[in-house]
Protein backbone atom coordinates (compact mmCIF):
# COMPACT_ATOMS: atom_id res chain seq x y z
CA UNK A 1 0.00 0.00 0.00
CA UNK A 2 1.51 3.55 -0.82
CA UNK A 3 0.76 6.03 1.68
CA UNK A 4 -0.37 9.69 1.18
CA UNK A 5 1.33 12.13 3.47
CA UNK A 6 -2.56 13.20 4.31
CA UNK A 7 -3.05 9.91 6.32
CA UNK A 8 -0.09 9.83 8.18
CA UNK A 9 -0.14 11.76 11.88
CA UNK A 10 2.64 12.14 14.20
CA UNK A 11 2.32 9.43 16.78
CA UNK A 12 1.15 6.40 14.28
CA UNK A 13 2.57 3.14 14.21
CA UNK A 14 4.00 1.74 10.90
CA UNK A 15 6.87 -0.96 9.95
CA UNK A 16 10.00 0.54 8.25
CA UNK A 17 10.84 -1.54 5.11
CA UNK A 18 13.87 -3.49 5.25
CA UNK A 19 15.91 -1.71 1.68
CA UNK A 20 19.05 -3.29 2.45
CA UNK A 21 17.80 -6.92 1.16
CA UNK A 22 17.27 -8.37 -1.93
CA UNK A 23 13.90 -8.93 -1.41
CA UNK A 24 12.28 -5.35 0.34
CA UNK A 25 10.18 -6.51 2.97
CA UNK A 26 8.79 -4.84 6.13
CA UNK A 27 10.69 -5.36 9.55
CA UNK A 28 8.38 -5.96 11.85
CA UNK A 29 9.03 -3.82 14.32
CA UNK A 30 6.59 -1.17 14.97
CA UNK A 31 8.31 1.97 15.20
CA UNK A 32 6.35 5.31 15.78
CA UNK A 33 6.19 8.90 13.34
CA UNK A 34 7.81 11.46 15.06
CA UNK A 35 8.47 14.20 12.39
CA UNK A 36 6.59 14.47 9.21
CA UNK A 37 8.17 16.28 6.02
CA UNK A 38 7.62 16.73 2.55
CA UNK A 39 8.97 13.60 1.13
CA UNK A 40 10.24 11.95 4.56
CA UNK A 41 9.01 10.65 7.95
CA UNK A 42 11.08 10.43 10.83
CA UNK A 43 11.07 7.34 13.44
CA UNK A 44 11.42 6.62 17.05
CA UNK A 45 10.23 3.19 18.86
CA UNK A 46 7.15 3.41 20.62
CA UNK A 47 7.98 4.05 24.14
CA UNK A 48 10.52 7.17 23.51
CA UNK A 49 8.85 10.72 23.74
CA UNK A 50 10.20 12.69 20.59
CA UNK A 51 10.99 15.99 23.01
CA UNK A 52 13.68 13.40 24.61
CA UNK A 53 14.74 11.69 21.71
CA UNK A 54 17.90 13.00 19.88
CA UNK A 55 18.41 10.60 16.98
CA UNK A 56 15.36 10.54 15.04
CA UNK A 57 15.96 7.43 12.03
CA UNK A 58 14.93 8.88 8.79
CA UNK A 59 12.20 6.92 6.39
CA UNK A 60 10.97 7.87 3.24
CA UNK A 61 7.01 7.93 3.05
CA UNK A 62 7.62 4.69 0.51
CA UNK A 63 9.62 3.10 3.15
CA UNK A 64 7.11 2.70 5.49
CA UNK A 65 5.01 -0.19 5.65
CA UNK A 66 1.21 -0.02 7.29
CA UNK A 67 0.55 -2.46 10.23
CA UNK A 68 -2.29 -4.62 9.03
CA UNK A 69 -4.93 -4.48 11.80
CA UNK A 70 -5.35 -7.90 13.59
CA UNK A 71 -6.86 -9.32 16.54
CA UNK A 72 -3.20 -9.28 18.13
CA UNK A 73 -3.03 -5.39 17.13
CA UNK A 74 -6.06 -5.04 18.78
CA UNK A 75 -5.29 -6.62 21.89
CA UNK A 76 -2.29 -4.24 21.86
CA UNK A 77 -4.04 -0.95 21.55
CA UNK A 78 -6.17 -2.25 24.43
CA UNK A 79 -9.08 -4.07 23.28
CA UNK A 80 -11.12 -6.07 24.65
CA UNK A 81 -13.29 -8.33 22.97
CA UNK A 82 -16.83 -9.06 23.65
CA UNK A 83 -18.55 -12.37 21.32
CA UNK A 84 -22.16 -11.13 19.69
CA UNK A 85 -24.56 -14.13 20.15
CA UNK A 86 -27.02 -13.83 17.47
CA UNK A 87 -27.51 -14.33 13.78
CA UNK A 88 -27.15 -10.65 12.90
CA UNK A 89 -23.88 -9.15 11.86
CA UNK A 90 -21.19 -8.51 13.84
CA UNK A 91 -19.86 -11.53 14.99
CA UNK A 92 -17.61 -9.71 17.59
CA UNK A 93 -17.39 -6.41 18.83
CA UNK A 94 -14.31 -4.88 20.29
CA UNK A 95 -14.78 -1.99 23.00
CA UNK A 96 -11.78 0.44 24.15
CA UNK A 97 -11.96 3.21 25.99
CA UNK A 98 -15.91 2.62 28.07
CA UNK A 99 -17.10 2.38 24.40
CA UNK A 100 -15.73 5.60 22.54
CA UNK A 101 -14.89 3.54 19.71
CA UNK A 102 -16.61 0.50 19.19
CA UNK A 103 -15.38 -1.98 16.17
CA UNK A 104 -17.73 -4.46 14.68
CA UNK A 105 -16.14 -7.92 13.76
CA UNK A 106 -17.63 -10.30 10.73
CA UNK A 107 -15.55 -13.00 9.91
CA UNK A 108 -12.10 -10.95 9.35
CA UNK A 109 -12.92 -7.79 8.48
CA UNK A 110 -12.87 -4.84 11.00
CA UNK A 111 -15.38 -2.08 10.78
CA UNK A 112 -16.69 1.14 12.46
CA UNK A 113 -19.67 2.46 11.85
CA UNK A 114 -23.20 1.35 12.61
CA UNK A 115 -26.48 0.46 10.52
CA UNK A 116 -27.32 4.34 10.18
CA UNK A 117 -24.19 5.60 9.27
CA UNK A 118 -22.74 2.44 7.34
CA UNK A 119 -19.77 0.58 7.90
CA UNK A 120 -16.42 1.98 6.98
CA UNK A 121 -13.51 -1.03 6.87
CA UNK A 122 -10.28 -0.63 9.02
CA UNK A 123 -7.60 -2.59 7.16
CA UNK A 124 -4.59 -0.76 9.22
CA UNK A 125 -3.23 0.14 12.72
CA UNK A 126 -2.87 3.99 12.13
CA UNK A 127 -6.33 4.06 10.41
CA UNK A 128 -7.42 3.06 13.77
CA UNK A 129 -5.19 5.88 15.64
CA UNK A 130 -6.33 8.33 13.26
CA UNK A 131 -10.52 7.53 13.67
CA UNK A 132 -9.82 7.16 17.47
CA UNK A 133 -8.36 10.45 17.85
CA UNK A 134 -11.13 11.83 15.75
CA UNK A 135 -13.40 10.78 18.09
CA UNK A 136 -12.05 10.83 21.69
CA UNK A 137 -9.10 13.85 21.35
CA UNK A 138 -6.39 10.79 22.66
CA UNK A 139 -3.97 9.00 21.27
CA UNK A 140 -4.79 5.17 21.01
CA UNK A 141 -2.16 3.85 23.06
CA UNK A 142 0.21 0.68 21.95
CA UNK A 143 1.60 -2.21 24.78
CA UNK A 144 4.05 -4.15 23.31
CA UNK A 145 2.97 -7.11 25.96
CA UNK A 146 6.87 -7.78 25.97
């Protein structure tokens, strides 16, 4: 997936891409956007707070993979899940924050939205960040569980 520099925000998690192999595939390590510039993004691992951080490791904007959004991921931005007994979609729900923003389950796909307002589909980690800001004013924090 190429990313546009209008849906990145300082703060969202993303793999850098490994350039220095044949094959270019993401490391993954989540690392978090600490600067954003024209053509480049700069990098710090989660945990570090950028006012305290004096190496910041360079990325271009196509050298920076998006975190697909998983039940793990989930789980790691704080998730919990509750299972939806009936025959009507979803199948799960996921609740974070005493319900600020809900995601709907069916099958493997992630959604927010409801009946009214239709469904949109989450497919990545900082799509996630970026709706739950949106909506609560927070960042959607990440545990690494390690």
């Amino acid at each position: 997936m190429r990313l546009s520099q209008n849906e990145i925000r300082i703060g969202n998690l993303f793999y850098p891409i490994d350039r220095d192999k044949e094959i270019h595939v993401p490391i993954e390590i989540p690392m978090k956007i600490s600067m954003i510039g024209l053509l480049t993004v700069s990098m710090i691992w989660p945990d570090q707070n950028p006012a305290q951080v004096e190496i910041h490791t360079q990325y271009r904007t196509c050298d920076v993979s998006p975190i697909p959004l998983t039940e793990e991921w989930l789980i790691k931005l704080k998730y919990v899940k509750y299972t939806h007994k009936s025959n009507e979609l979803p199948d799960y729900k996921w609740f974070c924050d005493g319900g600020t923003c809900v995601i709907s389950q069916v099958g493997s796909r992630l959604y927010y939205g409801g009946m009214l307002a239709g469904y949109k589909g989450l497919k990545y980690v900082h799509q996630l960040q970026n709706l739950y800001f949106v909506l609560t004013g927070k960042e959607l924090n990440y545990e690494s569980g390690e």
